[in-house]
Structure formats: C-alpha cells, structure tokens
Protein backbone atom coordinates (compact mmCIF):
# COMPACT_ATOMS: atom_id res chain seq x y z
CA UNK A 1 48.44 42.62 343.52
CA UNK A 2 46.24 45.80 343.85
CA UNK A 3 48.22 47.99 346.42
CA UNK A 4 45.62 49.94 348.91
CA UNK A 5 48.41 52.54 350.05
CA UNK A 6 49.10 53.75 346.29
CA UNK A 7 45.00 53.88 345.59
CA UNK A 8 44.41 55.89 348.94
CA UNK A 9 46.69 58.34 347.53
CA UNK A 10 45.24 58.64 344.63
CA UNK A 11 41.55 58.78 345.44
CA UNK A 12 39.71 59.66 349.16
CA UNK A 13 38.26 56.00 350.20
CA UNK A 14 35.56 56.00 352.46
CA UNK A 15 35.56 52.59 354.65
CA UNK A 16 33.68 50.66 352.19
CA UNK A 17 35.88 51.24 349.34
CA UNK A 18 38.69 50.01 351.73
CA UNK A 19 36.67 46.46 353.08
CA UNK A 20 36.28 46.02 349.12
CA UNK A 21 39.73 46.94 348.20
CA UNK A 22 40.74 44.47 350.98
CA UNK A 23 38.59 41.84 350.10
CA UNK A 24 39.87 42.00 346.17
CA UNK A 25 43.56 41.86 347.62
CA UNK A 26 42.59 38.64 349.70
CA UNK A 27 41.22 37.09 346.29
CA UNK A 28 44.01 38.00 344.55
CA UNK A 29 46.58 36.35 347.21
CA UNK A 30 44.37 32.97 346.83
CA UNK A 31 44.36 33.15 343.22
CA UNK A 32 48.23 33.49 343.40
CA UNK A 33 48.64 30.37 346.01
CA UNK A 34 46.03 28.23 343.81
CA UNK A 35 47.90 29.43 340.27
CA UNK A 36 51.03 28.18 342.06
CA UNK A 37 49.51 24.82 343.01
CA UNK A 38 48.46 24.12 339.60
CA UNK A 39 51.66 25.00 337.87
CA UNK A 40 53.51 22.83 340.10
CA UNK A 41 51.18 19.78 340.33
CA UNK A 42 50.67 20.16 336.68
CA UNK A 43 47.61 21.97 334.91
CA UNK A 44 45.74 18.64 333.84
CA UNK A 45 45.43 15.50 335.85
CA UNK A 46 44.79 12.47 334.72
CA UNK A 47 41.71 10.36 335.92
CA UNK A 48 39.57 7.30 335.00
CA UNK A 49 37.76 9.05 332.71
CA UNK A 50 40.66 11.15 330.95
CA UNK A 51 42.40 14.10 331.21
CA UNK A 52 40.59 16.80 333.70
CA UNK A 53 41.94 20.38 334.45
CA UNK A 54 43.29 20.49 337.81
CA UNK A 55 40.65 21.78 340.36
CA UNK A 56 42.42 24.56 341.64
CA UNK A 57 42.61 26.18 338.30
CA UNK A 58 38.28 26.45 338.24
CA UNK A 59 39.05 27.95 341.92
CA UNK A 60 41.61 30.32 341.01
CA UNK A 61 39.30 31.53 337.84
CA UNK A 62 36.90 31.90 340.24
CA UNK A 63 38.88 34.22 342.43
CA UNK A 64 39.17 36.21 339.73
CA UNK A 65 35.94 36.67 338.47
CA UNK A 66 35.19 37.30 342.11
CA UNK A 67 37.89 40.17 342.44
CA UNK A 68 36.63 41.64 338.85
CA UNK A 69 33.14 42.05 340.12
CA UNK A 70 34.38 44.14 343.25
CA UNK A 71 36.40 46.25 341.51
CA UNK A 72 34.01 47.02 339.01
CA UNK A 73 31.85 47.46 341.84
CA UNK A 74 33.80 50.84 342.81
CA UNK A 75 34.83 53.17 340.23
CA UNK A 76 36.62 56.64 340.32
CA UNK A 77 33.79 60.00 340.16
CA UNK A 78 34.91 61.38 336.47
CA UNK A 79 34.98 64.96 338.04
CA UNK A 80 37.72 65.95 340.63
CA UNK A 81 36.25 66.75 343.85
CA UNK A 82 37.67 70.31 343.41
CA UNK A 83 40.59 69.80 346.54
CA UNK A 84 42.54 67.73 344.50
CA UNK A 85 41.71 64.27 345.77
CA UNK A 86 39.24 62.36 343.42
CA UNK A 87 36.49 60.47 345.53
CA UNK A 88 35.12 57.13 344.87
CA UNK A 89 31.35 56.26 344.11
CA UNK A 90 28.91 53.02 343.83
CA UNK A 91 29.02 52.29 340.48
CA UNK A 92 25.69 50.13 341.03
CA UNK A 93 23.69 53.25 341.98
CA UNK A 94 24.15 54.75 338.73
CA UNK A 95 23.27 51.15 337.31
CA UNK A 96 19.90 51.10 339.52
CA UNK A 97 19.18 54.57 338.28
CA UNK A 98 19.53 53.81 334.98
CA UNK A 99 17.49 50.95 334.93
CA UNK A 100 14.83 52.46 336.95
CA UNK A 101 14.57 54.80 333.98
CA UNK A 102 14.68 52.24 331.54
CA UNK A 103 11.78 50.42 333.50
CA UNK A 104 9.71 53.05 334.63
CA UNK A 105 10.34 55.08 330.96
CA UNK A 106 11.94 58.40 332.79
C-alpha cells in the first residue's frame, strides 16, 4: 500500500497530488479485499458454459490499472527545488506540450 506520510516527506505535495495519492490508496485497499475474495472463493468458477475466472479478479485488475494511471499521472520534478524538498509536477502537461509540438511541428 502506497503510504502518503512517507511520500510527503519525501516530496512537497500540493492538494492535488494528495486527492490522487488518496484516491490510488483507496484502489489499492479494493484491489486487496477483491484479491482476497478470489483466493478464498477460488480463482475460477465453474459455470454452464465451463470454467470462467472469478469476477472479482477482472475488478481487482481493474483497480490496478486504475491506480497505475494515477500514479503515472504525478511524477517527481528531476531537479531539486533548491530547499531540499523535491516538488511534484503534472506529468500530462509535459505530454500536451510535447504533442502540441509534434502536431503543430515546433
């Protein structure tokens, strides 16, 4: 589990950073209780048509995809802030200004 206290003391998170950090935490926990469920009822269940992978196992994948694409979302600045603290930045504004670039041929 990603632990907020131990990033906020590594890097200066603005309230944003925190809701997202939050948010991945809260996918994580699901993806935990779901993982759980599927272990213990089994990771395939059988139906009328065969052998299916128990539902909670798509759901818990999905949780995890989910928590990827926020973290990814928020990455550390590559240069220290100068006081010590590293700060965090929107990864997908350096995305949109790279492909504005590409598009627009700059």
């Amino acid at each position: 589990m990603i632990d907020i206290e131990a990033l906020s003391a590594l890097y200066e998170l603005d309230e944003i950073d925190r809701t997202i950090l939050e948010t991945v935490a809260e996918h994580q926990r699901i993806d935990a209780e779901l993982t759980a469920l599927a272990t213990a009822e089994g990771l395939t269940q059988k139906t009328r048509d065969g052998m299916k992978l128990h539902p909670a196992v798509a759901e818990a994948r999905r949780h995890r995809v989910e928590a990827s694409r926020l973290l990814a979302s928020i990455v550390p600045d590559e240069q220290d802030s100068g006081g010590g603290d590293l700060t965090m930045h929107d990864a997908r504004s350096d995305w949109a200004r790279k492909a504005a670039g590409a598009r627009w041929g700059h």
